[in-house]
N, C-alpha and C. Protein backbone atom coordinates (compact mmCIF):
# COMPACT_ATOMS: atom_id res chain seq x y z
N UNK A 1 0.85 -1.17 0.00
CA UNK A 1 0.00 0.00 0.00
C UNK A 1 0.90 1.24 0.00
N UNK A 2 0.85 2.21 -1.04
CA UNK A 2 1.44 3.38 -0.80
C UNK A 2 0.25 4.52 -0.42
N UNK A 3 1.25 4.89 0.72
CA UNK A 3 0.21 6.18 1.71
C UNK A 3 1.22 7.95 1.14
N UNK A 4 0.03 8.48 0.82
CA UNK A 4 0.85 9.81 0.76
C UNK A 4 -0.13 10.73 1.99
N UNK A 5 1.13 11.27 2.71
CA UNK A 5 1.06 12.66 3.21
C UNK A 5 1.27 13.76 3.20
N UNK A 6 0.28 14.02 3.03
CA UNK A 6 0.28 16.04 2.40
C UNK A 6 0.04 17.09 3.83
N UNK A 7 0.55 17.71 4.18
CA UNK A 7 0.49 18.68 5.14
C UNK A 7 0.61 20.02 5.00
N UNK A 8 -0.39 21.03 4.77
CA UNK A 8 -0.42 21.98 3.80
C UNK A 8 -1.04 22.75 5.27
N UNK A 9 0.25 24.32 5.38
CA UNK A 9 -0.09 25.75 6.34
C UNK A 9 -0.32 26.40 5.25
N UNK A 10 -2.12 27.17 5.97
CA UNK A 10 -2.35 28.24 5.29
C UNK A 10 -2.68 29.28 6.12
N UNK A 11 -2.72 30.12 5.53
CA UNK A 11 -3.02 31.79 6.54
C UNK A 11 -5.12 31.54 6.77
N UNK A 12 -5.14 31.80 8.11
CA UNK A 12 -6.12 31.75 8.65
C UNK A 12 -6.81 31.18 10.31
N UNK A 13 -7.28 30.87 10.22
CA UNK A 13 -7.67 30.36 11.82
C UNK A 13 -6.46 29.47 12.42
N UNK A 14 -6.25 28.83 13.59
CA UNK A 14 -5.49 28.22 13.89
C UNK A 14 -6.61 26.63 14.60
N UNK A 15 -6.56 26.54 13.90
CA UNK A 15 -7.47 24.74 13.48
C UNK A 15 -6.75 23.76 12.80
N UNK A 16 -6.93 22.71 12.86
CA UNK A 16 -6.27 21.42 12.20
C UNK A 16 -7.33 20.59 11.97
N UNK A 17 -7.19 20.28 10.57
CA UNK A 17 -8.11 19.62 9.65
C UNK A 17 -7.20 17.58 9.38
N UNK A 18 -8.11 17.06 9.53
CA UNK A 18 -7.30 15.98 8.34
C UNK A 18 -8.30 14.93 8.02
N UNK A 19 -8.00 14.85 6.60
CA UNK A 19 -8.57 14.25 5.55
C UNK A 19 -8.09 13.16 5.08
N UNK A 20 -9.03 11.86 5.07
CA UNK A 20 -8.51 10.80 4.02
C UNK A 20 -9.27 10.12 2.59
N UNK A 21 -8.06 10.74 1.75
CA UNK A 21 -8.92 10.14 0.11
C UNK A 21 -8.14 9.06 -0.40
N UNK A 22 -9.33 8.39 -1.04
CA UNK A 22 -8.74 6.69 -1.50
C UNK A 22 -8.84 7.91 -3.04
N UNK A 23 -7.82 7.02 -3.78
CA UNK A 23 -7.33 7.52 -5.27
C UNK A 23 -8.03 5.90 -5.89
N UNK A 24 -8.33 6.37 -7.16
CA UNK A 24 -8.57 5.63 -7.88
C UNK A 24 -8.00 3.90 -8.01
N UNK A 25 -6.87 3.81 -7.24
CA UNK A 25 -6.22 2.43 -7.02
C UNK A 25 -6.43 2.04 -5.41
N UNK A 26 -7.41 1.22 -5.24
CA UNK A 26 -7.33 1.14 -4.12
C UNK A 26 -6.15 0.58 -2.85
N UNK A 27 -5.05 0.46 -3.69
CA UNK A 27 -3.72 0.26 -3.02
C UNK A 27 -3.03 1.89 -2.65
N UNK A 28 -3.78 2.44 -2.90
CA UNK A 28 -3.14 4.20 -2.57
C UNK A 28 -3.78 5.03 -1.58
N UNK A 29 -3.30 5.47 -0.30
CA UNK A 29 -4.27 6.34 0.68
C UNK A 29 -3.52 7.18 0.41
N UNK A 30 -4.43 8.87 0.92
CA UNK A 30 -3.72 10.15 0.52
C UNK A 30 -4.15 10.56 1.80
N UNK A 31 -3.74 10.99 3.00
CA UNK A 31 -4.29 11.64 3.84
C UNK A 31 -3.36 12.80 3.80
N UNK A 32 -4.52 13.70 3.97
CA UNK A 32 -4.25 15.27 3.92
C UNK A 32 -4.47 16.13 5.43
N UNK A 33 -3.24 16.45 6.04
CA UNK A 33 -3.53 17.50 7.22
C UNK A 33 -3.47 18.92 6.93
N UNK A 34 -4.23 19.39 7.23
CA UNK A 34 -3.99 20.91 6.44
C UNK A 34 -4.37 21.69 8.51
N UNK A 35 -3.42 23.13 8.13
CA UNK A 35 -4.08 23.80 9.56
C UNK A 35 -3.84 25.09 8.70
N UNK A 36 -4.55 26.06 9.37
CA UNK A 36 -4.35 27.38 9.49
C UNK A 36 -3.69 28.34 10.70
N UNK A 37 -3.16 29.18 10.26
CA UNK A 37 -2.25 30.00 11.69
C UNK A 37 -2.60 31.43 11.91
N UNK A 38 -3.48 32.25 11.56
CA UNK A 38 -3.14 33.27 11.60
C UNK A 38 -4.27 33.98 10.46
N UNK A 39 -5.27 34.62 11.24
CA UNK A 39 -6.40 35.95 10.46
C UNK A 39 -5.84 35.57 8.79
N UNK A 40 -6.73 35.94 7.79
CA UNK A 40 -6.34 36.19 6.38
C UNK A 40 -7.07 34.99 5.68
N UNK A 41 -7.08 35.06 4.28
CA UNK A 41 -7.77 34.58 3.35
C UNK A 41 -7.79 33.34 2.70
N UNK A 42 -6.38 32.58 3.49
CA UNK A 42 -6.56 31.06 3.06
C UNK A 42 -5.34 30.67 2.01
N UNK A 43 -4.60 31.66 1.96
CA UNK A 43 -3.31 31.17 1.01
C UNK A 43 -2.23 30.35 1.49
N UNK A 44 -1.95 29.41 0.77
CA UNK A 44 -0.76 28.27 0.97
C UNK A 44 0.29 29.02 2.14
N UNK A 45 0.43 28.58 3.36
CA UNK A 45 2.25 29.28 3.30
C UNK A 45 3.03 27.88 3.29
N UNK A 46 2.40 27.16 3.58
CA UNK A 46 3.81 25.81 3.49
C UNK A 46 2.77 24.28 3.19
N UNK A 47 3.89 23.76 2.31
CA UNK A 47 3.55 22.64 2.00
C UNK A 47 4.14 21.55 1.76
N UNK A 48 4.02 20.37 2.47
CA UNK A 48 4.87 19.32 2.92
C UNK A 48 4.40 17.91 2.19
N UNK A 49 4.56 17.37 1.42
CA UNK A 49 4.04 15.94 0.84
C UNK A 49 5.06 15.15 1.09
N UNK A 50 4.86 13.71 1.32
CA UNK A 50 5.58 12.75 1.32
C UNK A 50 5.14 11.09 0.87
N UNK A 51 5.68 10.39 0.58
CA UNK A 51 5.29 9.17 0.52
C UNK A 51 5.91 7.99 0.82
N UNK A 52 5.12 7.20 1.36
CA UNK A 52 6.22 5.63 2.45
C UNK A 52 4.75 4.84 1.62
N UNK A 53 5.72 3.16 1.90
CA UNK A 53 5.00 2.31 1.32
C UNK A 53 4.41 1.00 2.41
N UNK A 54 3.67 0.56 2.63
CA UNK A 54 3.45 -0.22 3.95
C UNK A 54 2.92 -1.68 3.65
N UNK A 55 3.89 -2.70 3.34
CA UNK A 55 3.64 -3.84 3.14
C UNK A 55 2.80 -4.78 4.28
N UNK A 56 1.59 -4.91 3.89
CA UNK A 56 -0.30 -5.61 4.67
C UNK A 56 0.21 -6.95 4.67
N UNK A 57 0.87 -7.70 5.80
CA UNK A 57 0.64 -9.47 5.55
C UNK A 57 -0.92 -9.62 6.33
N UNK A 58 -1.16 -10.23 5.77
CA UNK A 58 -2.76 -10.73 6.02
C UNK A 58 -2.75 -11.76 7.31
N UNK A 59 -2.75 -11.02 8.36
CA UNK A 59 -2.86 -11.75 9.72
C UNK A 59 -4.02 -11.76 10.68
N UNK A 60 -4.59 -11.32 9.89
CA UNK A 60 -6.43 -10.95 10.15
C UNK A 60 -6.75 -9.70 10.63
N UNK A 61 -8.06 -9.69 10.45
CA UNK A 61 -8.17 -7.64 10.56
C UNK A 61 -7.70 -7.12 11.32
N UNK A 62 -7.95 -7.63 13.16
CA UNK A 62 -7.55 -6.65 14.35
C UNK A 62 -6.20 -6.89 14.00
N UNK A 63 -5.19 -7.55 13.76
CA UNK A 63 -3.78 -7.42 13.90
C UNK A 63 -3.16 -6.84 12.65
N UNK A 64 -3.73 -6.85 11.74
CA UNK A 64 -4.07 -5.90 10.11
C UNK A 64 -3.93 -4.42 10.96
N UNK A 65 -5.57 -4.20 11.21
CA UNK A 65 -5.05 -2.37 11.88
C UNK A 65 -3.87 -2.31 12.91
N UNK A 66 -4.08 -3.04 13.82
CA UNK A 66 -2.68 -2.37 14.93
C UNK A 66 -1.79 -2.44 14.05
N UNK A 67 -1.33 -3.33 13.52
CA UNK A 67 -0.03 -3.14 12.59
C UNK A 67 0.33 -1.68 11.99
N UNK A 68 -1.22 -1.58 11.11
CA UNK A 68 -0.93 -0.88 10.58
C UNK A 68 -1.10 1.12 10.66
N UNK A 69 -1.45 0.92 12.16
CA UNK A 69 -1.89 1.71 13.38
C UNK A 69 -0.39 2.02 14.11
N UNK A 70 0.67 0.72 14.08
CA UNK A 70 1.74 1.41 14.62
C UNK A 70 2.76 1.79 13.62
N UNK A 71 1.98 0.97 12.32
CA UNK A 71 3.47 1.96 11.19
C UNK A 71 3.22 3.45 10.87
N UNK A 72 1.78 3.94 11.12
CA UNK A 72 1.34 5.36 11.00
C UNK A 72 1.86 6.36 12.05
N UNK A 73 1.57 5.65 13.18
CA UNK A 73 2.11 6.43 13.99
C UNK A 73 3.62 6.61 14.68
N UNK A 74 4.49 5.78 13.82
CA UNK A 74 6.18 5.57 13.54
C UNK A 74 5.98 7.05 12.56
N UNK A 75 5.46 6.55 11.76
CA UNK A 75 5.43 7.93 10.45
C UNK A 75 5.19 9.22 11.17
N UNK A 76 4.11 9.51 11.70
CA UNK A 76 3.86 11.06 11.96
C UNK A 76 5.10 11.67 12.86
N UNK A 77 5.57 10.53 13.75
CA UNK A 77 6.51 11.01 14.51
C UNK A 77 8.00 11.16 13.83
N UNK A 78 8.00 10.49 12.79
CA UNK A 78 9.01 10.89 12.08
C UNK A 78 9.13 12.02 10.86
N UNK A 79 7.76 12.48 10.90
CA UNK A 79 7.70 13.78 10.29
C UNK A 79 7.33 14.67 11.19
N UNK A 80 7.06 14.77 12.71
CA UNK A 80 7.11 15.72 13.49
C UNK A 80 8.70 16.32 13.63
N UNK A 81 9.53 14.80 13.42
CA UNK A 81 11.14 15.21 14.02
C UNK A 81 12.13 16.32 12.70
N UNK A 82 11.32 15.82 11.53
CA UNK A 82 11.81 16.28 10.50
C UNK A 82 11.79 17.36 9.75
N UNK A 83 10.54 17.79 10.64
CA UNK A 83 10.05 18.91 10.27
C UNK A 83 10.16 20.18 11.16
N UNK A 84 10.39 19.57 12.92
CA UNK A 84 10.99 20.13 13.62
C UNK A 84 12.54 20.42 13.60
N UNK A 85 13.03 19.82 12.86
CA UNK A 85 14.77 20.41 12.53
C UNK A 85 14.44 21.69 11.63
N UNK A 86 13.22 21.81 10.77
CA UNK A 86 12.98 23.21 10.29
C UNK A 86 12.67 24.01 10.85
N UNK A 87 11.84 24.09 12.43
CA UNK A 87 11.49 25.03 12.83
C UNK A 87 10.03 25.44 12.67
N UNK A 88 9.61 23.88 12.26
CA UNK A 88 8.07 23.99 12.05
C UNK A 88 7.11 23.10 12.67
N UNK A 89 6.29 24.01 13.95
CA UNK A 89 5.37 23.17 14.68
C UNK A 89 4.09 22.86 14.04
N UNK A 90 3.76 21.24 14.03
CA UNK A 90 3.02 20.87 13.41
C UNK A 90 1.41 21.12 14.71
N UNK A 91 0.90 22.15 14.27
CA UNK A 91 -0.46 22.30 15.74
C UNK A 91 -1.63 21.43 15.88
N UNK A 92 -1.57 20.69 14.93
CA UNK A 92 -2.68 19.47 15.11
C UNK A 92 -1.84 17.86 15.50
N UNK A 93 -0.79 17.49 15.19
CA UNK A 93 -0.10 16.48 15.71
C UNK A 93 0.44 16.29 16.99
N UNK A 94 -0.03 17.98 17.73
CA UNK A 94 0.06 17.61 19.20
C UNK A 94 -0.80 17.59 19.69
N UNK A 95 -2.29 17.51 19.50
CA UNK A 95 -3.42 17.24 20.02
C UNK A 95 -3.53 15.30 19.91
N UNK A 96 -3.18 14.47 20.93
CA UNK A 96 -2.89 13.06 20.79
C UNK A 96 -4.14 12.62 20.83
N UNK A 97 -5.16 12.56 21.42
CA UNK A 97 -6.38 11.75 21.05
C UNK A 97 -6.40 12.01 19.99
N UNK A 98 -6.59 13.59 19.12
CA UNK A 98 -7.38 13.49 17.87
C UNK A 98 -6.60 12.85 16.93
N UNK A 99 -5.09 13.11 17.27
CA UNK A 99 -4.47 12.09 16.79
C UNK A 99 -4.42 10.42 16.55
N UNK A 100 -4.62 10.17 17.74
CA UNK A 100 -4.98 8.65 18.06
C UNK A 100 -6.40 8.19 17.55
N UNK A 101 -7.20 9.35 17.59
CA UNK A 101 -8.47 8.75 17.21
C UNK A 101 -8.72 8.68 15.30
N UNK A 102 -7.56 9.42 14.47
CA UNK A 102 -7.58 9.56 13.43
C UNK A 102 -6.55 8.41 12.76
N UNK A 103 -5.80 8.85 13.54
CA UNK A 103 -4.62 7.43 12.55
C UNK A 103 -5.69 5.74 12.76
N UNK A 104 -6.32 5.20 13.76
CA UNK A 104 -7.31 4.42 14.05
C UNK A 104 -8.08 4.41 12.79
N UNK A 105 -9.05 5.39 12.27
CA UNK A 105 -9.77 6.13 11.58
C UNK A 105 -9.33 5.21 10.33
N UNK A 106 -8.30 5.94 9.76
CA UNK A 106 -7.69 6.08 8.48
C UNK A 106 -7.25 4.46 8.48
N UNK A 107 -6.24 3.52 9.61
CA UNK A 107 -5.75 2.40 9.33
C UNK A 107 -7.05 1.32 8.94
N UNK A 108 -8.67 1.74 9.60
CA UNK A 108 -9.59 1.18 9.70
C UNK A 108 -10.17 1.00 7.72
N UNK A 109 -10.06 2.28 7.62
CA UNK A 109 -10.66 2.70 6.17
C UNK A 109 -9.84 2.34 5.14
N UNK A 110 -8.54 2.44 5.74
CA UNK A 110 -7.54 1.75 4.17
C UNK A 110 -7.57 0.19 4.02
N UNK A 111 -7.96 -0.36 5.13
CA UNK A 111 -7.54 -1.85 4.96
C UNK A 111 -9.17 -2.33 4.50
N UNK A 112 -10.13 -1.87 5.25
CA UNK A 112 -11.48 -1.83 4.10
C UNK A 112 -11.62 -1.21 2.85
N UNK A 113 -11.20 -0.26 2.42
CA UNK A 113 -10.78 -0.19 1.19
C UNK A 113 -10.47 -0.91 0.22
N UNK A 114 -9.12 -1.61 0.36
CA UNK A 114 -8.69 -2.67 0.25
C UNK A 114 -9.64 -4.14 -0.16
N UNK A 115 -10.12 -4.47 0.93
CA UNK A 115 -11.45 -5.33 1.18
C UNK A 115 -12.24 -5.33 0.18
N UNK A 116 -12.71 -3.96 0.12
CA UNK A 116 -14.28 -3.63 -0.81
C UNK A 116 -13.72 -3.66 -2.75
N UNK A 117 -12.24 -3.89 -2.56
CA UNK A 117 -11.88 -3.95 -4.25
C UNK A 117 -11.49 -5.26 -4.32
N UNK A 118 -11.60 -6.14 -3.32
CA UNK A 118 -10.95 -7.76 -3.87
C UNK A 118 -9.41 -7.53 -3.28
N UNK A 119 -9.01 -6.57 -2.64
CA UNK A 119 -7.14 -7.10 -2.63
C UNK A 119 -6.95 -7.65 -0.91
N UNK A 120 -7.87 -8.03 -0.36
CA UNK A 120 -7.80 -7.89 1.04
C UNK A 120 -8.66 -8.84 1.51
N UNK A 121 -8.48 -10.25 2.22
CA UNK A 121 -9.65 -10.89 3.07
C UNK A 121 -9.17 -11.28 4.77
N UNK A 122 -10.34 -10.80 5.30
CA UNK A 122 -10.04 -11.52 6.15
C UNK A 122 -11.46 -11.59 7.12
């Protein structure tokens, strides 16, 4: 499964959004965190994409998500660290439930995803 993460600062409220879209291959998740910082009209100031690939052995669903529940959350923390050598606080990746309750979310929906196109049983 390749997962892309997009993390896009724009000028405006200081809120944290995140989004997950299945792309046309259902072997592809795109989750999108977007926040705003600051009064104004919504223009880009920074934008961060990345992509990691996360090989699914089929060990049945609950051990399917945790798995794939702790390779997400290996990831965010390794783009908190990476992004903190820039000098850039990510303001929704330190809110940990919504965190915890989203990476859950997303590991739940990609591996049904998966499921609902034939590449996945369990």
């Amino acid at each position: 499964m390749i997962i892309t993460f997009e993390i896009l600062y724009t000028v405006g409220d200081s809120e944290y959004e995140e989004e997950i879209f299945f792309t046309d291959d259902p072997n592809e998740l795109l989750v999108i965190g977007s926040s705003t910082v600051e009064e104004g009209a919504g223009d880009i100031l920074m934008s961060y994409k990345s992509y990691c690939q996360f090989n699914l052995e089929n060990e049945g669903y609950d051990a399917d998500v945790l798995s794939l529940i702790d390779f997400l959350n290996g990831y965010y923390q390794h783009t908190q660290k990476f992004l903190d050598q820039y000098g850039i606080e990510l303001l929704g990746l330190e809110k940990e439930q919504f965190l915890s309750d989203n990476i859950k979310a997303n590991a739940k929906c990609a591996i049904e995803n998966l499921q609902g196109s034939n590449m996945y049983e369990f």
